[in-house]
Protein backbone atom coordinates (compact mmCIF):
# COMPACT_ATOMS: atom_id res chain seq x y z
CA UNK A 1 -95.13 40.89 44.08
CA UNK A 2 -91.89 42.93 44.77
CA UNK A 3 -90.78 45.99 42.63
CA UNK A 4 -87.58 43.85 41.35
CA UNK A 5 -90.01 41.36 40.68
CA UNK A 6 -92.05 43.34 38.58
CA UNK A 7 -89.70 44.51 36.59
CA UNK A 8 -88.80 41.39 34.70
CA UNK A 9 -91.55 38.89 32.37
CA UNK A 10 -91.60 35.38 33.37
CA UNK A 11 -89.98 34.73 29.57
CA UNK A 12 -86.79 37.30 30.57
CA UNK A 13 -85.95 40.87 30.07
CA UNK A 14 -87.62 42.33 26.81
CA UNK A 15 -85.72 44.92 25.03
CA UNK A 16 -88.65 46.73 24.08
CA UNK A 17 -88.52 47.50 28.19
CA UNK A 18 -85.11 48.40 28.40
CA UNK A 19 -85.41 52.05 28.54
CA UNK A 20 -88.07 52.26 31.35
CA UNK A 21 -86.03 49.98 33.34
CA UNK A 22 -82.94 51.78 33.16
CA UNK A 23 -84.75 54.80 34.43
CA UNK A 24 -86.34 53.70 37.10
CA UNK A 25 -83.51 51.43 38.52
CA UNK A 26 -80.37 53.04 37.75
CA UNK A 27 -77.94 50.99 39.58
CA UNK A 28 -79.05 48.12 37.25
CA UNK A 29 -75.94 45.81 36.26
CA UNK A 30 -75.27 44.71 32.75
CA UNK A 31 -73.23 41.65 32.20
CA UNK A 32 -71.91 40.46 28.67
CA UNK A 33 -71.77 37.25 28.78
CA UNK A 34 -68.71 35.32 26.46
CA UNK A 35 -68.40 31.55 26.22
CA UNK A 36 -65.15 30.01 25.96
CA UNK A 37 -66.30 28.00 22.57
CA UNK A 38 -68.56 30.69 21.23
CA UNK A 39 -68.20 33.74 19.01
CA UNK A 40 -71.50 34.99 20.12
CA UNK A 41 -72.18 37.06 23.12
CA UNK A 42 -75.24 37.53 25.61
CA UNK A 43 -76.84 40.11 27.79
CA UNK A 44 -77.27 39.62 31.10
CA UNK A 45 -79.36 42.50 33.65
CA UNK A 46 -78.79 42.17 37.24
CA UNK A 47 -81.24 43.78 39.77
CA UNK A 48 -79.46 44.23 43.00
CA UNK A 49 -81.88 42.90 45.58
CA UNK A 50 -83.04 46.25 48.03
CA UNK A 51 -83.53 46.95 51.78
CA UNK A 52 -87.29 45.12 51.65
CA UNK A 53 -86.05 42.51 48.50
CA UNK A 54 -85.17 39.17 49.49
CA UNK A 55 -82.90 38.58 46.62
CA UNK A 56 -81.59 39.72 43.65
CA UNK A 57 -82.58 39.14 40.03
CA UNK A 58 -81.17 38.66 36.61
CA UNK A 59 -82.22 37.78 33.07
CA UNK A 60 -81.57 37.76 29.83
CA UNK A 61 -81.97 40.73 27.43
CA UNK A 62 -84.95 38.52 25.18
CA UNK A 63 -86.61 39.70 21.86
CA UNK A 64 -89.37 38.24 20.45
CA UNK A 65 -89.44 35.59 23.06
CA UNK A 66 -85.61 34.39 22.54
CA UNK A 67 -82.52 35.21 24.40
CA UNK A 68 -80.48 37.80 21.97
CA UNK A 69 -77.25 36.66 20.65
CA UNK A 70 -74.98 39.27 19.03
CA UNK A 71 -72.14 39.10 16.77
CA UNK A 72 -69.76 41.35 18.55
CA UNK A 73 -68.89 43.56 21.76
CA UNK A 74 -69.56 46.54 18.85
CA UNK A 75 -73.29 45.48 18.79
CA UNK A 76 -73.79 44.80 22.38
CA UNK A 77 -72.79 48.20 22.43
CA UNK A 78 -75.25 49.97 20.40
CA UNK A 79 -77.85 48.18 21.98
CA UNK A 80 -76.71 49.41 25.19
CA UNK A 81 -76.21 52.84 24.60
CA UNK A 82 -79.66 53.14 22.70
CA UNK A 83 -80.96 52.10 25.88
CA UNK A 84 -79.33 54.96 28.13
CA UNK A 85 -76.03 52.33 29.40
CA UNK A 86 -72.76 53.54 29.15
CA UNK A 87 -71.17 50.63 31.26
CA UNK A 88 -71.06 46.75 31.36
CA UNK A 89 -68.84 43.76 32.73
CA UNK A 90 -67.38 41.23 29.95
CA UNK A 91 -67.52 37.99 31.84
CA UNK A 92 -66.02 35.29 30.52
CA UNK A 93 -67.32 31.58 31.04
CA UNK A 94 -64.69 29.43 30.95
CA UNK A 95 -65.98 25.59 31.66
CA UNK A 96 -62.08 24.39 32.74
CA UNK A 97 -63.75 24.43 37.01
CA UNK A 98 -66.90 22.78 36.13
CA UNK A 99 -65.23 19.75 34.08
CA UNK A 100 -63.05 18.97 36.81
CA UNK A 101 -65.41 19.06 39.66
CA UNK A 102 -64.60 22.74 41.33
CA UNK A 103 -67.73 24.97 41.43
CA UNK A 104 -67.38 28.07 38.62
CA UNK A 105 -65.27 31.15 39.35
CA UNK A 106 -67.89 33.83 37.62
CA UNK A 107 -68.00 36.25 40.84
CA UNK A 108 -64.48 36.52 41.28
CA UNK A 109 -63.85 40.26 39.88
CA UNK A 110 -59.97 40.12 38.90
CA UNK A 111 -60.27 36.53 37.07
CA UNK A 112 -63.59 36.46 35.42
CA UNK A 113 -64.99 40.20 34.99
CA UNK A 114 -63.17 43.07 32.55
CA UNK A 115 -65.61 46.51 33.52
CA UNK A 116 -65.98 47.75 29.49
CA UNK A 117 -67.09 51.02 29.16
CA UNK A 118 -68.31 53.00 25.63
């Protein structure tokens, strides 16, 4: 099993394991995650695959077995800097692509990903 591997349960990212995490894989990505018709907002953790990793990872930031939802950017925040982050993407998913047939535009940095830092 590979380091990145490792790092992540089969049910998603726990929050209890945040903090080791961040310290031993410091170039870990956050993305909070905004849907068009939602006022909630997720938290996603990218591991970016290494020399000897076939590919990267990502989950979830999950508590008590569910994905976390939270209220506002404010509480993504404190959640985030409890943990030892001080940066994150907003990324915006905006179905309009997907209904008419185009593939999504997520990884496209000026139209779908605002860097946020606190």
């Amino acid at each position: 099993m590979s380091r990145i591997a490792a790092a992540f349960t089969p049910a998603g990212l726990l929050v209890s394991n945040l903090n080791a995490l961040i310290a031993e894989y410091p170039a870990l990505e956050a993305r909070v995650i905004s849907h068009a018709a939602s006022r909630f907002y997720q938290v996603q953790l990218v591991l970016e695959a290494g020399a000897d990793e076939d590919d990267e990872r990502s989950e979830l930031l999950m508590k008590r077995g569910k994905p976390m939802l939270f209220r506002s950017l404010e509480d993504v925040y404190s959640e985030l800097r409890r943990a030892g982050l001080s940066r994150a993407w907003l990324v915006s998913q905006v179905a309009n692509d997907e209904m008419i047939g185009r593939p999504p535009q997520y990884q496209q940095p000026l139209s779908s990903r605002i860097p946020l830092s606190f």
